[in-house]
C-alpha atoms as a PDB file:
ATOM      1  CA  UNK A   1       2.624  62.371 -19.893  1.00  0.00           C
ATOM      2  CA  UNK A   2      -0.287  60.791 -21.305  1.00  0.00           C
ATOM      3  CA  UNK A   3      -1.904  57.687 -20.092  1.00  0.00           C
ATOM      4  CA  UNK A   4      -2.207  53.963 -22.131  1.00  0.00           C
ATOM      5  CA  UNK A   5      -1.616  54.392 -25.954  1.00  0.00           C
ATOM      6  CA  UNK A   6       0.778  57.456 -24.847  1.00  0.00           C
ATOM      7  CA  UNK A   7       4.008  56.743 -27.091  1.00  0.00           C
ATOM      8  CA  UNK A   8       6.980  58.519 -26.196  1.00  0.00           C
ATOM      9  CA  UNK A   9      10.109  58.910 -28.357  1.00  0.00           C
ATOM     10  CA  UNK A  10      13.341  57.123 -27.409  1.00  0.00           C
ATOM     11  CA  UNK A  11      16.630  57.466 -28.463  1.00  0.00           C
ATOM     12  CA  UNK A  12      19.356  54.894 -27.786  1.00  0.00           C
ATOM     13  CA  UNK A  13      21.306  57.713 -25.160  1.00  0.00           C
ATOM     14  CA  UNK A  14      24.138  57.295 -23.051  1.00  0.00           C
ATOM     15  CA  UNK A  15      25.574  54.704 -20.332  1.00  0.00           C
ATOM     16  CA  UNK A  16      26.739  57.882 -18.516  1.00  0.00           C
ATOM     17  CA  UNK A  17      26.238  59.642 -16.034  1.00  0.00           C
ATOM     18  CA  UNK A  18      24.339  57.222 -14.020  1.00  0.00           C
ATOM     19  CA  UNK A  19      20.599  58.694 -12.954  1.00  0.00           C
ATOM     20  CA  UNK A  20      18.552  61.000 -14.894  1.00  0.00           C
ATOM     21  CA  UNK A  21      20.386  64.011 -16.303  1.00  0.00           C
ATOM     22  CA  UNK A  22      18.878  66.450 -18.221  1.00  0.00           C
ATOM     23  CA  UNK A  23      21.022  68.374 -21.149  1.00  0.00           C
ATOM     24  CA  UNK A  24      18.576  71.465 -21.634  1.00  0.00           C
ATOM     25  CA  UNK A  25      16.866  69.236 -24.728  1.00  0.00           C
ATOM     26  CA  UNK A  26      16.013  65.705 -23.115  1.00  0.00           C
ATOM     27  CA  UNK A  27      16.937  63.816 -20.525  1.00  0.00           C
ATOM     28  CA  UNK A  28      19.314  60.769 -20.940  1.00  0.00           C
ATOM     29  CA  UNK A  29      18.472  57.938 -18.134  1.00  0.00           C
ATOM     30  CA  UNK A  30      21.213  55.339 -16.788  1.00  0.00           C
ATOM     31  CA  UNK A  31      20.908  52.437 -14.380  1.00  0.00           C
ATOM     32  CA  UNK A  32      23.361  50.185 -13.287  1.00  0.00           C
ATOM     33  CA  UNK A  33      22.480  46.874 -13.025  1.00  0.00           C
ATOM     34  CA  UNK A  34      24.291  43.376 -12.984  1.00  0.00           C
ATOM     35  CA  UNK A  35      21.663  40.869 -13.490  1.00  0.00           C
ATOM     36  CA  UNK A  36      18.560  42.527 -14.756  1.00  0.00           C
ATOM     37  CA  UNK A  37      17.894  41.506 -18.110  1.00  0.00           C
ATOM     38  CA  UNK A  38      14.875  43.966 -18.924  1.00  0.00           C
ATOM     39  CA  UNK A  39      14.042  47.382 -17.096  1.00  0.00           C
ATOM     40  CA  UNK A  40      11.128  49.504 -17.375  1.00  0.00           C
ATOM     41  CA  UNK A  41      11.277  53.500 -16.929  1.00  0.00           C
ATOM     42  CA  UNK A  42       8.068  54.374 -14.798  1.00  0.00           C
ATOM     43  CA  UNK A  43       6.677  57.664 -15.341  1.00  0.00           C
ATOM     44  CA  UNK A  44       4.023  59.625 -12.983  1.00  0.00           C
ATOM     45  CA  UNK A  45       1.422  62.225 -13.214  1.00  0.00           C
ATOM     46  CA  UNK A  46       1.642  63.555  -9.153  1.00  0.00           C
ATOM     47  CA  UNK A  47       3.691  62.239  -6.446  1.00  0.00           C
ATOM     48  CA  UNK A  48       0.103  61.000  -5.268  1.00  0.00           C
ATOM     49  CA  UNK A  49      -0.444  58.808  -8.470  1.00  0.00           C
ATOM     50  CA  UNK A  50      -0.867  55.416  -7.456  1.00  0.00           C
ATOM     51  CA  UNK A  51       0.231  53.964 -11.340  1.00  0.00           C
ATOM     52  CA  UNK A  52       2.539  55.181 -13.713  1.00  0.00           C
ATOM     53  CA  UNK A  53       1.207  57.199 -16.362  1.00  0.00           C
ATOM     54  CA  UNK A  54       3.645  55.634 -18.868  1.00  0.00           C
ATOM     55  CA  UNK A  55       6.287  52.815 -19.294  1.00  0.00           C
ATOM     56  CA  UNK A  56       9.297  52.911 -21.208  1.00  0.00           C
ATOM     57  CA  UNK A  57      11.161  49.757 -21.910  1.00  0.00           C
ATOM     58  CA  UNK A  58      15.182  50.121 -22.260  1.00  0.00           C
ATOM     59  CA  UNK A  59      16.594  48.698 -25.374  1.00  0.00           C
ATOM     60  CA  UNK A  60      20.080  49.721 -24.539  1.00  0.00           C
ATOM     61  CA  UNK A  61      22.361  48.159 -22.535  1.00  0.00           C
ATOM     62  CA  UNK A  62      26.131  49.517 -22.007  1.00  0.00           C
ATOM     63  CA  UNK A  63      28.642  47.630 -19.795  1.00  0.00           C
ATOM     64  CA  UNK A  64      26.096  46.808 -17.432  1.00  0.00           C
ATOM     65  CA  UNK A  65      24.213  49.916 -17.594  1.00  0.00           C
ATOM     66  CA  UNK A  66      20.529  49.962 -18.936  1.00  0.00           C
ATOM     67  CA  UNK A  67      19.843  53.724 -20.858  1.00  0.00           C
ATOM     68  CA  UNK A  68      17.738  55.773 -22.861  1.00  0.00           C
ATOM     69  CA  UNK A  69      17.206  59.187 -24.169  1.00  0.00           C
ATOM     70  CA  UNK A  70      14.057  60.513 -23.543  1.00  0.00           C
ATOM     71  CA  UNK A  71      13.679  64.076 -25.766  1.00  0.00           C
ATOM     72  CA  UNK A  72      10.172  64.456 -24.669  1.00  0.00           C
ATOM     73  CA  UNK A  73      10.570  64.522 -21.166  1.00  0.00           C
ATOM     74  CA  UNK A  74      10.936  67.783 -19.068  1.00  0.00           C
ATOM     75  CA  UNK A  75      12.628  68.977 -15.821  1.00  0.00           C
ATOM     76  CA  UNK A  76       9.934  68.451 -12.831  1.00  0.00           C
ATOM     77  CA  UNK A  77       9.400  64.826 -14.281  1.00  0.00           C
ATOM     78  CA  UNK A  78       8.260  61.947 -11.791  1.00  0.00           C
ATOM     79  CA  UNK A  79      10.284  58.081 -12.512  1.00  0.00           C
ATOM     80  CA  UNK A  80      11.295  55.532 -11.172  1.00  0.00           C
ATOM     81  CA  UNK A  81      12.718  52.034 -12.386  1.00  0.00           C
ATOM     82  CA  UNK A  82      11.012  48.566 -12.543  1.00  0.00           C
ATOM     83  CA  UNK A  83      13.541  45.580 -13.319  1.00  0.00           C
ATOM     84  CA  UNK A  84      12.860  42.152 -14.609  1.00  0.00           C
ATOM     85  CA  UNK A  85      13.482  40.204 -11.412  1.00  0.00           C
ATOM     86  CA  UNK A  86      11.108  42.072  -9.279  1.00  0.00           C
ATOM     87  CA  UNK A  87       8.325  43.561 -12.027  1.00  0.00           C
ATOM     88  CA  UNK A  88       5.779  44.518  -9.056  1.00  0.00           C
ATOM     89  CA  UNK A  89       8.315  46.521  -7.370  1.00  0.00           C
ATOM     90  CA  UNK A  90       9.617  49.476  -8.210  1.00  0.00           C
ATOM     91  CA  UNK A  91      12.481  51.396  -7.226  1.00  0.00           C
ATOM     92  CA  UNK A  92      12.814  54.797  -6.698  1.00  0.00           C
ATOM     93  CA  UNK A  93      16.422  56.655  -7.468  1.00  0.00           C
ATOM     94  CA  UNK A  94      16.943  58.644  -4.054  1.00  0.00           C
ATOM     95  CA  UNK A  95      19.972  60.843  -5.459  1.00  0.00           C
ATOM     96  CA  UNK A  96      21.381  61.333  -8.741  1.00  0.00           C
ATOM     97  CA  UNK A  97      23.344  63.966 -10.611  1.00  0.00           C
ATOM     98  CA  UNK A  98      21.013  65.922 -12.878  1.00  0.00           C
ATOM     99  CA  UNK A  99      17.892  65.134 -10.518  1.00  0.00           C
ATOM    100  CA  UNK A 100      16.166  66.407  -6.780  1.00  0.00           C
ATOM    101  CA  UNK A 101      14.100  64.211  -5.059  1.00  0.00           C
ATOM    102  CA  UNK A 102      10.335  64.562  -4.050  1.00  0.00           C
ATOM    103  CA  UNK A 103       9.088  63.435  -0.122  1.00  0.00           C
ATOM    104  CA  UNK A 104       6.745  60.444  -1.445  1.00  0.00           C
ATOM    105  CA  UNK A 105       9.318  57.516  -1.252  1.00  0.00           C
ATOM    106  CA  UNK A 106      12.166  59.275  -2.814  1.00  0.00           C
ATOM    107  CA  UNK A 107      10.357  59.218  -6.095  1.00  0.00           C
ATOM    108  CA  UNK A 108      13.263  60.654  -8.545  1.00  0.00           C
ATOM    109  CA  UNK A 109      12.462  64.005  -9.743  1.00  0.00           C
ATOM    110  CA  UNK A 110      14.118  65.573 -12.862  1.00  0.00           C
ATOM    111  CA  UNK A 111      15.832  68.888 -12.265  1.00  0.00           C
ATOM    112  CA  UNK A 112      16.773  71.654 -14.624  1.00  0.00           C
ATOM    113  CA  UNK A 113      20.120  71.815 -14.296  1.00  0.00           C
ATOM    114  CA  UNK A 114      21.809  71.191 -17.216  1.00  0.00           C
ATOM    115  CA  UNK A 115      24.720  68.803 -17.218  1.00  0.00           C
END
């Protein structure tokens, strides 16, 4: 990814599975939340980077599930979540289907297996 100016193509994807999960094309992102009303997709560079190199905003939101299709994005991507209530933290998914996890703070990490 890119840095500012960057724009990255989002489709409206699905509410499931929750986590990233990548269908040999895209990968389709899914967080559960109750009370968040906005939530950011973080994307890094290097498990080193101190910033994200790019932001996506969700748009969708499914039975309590915030999600987003992300064509662009590979297997071996770097992400993590910011949400509306806390927008200087960000949290990292430790485990999903569809993803590994790096050392550095359980960053999520997009695997290539194809769900």
């Amino acid at each position: 990814m890119n840095g500012p100016g960057y724009s990255i193509k989002q489709w409206p994807g699905q509410s499931y599975p929750l986590g990233a999960t990548w269908d040999g094309k895209g990968v389709n992102f899914a967080i559960f939340s109750e009370h968040a009303t906005d939530v950011e997709l973080c994307l890094f560079n290097s498990p080193e980077a101190e910033k994200e190199s790019a932001r996506v905003r969700f748009t969708e939101y499914t039975d309590q599930v915030w999600h987003a299709y992300l064509p662009e994005v590979l297997p071996g991507q770097l992400y993590g979540y910011r949400a509306s209530q806390l927008p200087t933290k960000i949290f990292w998914e430790s485990s999903c289907e569809g993803c590994g996890v790096s050392s550095r703070n359980s960053m999520g990490l997009v695997d290539r297996t194809v769900y």
